[in-house]
C-alpha atoms as a PDB file:
ATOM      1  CA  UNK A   1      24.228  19.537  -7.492  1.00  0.00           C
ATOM      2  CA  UNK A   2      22.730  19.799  -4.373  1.00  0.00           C
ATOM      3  CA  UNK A   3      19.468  19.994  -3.797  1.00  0.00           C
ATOM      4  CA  UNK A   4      17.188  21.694  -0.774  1.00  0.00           C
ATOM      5  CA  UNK A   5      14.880  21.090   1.690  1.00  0.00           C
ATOM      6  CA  UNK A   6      11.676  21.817  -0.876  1.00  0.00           C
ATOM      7  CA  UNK A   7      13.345  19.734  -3.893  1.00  0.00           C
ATOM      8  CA  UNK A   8      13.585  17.125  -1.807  1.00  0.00           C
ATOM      9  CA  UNK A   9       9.841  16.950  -0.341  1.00  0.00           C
ATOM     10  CA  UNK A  10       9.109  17.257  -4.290  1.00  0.00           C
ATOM     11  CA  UNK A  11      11.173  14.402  -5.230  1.00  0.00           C
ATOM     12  CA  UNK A  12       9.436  12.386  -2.852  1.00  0.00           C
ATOM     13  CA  UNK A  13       6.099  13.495  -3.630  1.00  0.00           C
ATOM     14  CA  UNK A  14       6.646  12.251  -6.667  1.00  0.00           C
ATOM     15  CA  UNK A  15       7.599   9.136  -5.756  1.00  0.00           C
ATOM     16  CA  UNK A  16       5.111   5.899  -4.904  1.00  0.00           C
ATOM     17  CA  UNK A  17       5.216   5.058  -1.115  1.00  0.00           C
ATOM     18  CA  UNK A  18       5.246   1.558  -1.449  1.00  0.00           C
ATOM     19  CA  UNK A  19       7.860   0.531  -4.358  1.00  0.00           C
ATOM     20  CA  UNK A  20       8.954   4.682  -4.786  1.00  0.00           C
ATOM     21  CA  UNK A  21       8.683   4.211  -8.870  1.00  0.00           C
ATOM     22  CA  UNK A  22       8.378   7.291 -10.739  1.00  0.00           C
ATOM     23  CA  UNK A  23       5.256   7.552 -12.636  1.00  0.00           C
ATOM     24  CA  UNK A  24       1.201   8.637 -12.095  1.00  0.00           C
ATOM     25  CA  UNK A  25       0.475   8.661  -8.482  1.00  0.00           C
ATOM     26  CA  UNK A  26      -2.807   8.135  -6.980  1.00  0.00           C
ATOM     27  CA  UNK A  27      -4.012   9.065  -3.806  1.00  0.00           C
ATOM     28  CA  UNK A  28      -6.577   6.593  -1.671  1.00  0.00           C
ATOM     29  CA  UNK A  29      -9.160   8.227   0.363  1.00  0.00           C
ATOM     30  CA  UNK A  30      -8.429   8.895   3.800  1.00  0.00           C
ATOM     31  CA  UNK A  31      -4.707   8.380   3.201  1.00  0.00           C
ATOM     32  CA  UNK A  32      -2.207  10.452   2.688  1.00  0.00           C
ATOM     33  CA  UNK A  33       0.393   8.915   0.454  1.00  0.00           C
ATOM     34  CA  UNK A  34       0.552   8.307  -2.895  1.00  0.00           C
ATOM     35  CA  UNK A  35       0.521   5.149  -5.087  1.00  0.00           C
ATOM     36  CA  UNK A  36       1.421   4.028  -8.334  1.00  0.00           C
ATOM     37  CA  UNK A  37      -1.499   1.903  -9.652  1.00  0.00           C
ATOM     38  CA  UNK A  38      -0.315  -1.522  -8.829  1.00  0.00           C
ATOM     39  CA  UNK A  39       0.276  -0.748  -5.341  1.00  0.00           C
ATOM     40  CA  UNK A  40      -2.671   1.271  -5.074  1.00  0.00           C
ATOM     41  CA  UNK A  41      -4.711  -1.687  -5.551  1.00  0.00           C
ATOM     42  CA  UNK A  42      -2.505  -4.100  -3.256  1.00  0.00           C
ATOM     43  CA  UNK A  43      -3.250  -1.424  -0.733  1.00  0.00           C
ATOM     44  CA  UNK A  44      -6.998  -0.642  -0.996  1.00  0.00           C
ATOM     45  CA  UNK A  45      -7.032  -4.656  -1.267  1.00  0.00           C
ATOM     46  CA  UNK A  46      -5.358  -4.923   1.971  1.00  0.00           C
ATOM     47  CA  UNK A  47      -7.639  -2.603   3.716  1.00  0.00           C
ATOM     48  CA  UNK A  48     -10.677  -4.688   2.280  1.00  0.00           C
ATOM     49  CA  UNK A  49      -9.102  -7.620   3.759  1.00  0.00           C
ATOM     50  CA  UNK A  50      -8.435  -6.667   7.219  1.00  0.00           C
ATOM     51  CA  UNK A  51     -11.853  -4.812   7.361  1.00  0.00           C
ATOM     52  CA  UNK A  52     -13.709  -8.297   6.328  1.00  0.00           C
ATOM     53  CA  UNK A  53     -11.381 -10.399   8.401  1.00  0.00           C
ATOM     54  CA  UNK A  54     -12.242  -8.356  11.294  1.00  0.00           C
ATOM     55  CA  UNK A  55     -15.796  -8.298  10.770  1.00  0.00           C
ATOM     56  CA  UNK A  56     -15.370 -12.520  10.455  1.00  0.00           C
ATOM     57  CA  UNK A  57     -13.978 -12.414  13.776  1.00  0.00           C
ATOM     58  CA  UNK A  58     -16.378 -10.650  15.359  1.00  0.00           C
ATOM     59  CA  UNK A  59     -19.255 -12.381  13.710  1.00  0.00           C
ATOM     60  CA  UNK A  60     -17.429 -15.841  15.103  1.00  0.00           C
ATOM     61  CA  UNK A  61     -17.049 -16.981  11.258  1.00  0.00           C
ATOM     62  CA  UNK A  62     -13.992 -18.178  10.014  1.00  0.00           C
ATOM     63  CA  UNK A  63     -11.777 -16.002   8.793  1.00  0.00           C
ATOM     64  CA  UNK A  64      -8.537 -17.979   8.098  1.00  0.00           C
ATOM     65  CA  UNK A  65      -8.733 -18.004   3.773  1.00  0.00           C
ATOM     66  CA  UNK A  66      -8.957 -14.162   4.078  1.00  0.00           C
ATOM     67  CA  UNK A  67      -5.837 -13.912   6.438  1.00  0.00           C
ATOM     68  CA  UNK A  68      -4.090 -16.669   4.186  1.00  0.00           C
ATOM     69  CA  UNK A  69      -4.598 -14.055   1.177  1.00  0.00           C
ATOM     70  CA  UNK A  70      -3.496 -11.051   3.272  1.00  0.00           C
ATOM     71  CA  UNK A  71      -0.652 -12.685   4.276  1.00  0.00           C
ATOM     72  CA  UNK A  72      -0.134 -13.184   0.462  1.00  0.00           C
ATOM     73  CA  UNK A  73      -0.764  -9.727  -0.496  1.00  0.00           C
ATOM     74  CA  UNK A  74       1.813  -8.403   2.617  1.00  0.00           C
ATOM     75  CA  UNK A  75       4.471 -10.553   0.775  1.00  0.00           C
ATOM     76  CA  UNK A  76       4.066  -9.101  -2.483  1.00  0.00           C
ATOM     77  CA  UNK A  77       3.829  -5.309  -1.404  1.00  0.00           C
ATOM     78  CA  UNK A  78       7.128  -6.074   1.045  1.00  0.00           C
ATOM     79  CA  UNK A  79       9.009  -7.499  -2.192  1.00  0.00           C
ATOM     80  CA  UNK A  80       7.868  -4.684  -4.263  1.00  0.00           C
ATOM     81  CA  UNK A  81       9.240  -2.428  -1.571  1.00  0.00           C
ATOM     82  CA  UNK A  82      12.649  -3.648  -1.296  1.00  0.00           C
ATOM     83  CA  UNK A  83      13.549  -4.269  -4.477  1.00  0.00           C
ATOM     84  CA  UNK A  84      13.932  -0.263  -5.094  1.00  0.00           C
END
């Protein structure tokens, strides 16, 4: 069956952004896609993170534990992205 234009914006809709698993979606403020929970809170994690990294930076502090978890946190989402 073939599907148009509208079913498939729907489809995706319904989708999460990150790992695109079916289920209840969340939106973040300020953002426009939609999560499921467990990437929803890798994601407003990651925004925490580079908002207090950069705010280490410019303070002259060290910021290298928070980019170490970041870089942790990148990893995970990436992996939970491509294995869809």
């Amino acid at each position: 069956m073939l599907r148009g234009p509208k079913e498939n914006e729907n489809a995706a809709a319904s989708q999460c952004s990150v790992c695109g698993h079916h289920s209840d979606l969340v939106e973040l403020p300020g953002l426009n896609q939609k999560y499921c929970s467990e990437c929803s809170a890798d994601v407003a994690t990651s925004i925490l993170l580079k908002t207090e990294i950069n705010a280490a930076w410019l303070a002259g502090q060290r910021y290298e534990s928070l980019a170490a978890e970041l870089a942790q946190l990148s990893r995970r989402l990436l992996e939970r992205a491509q294995s869809t």
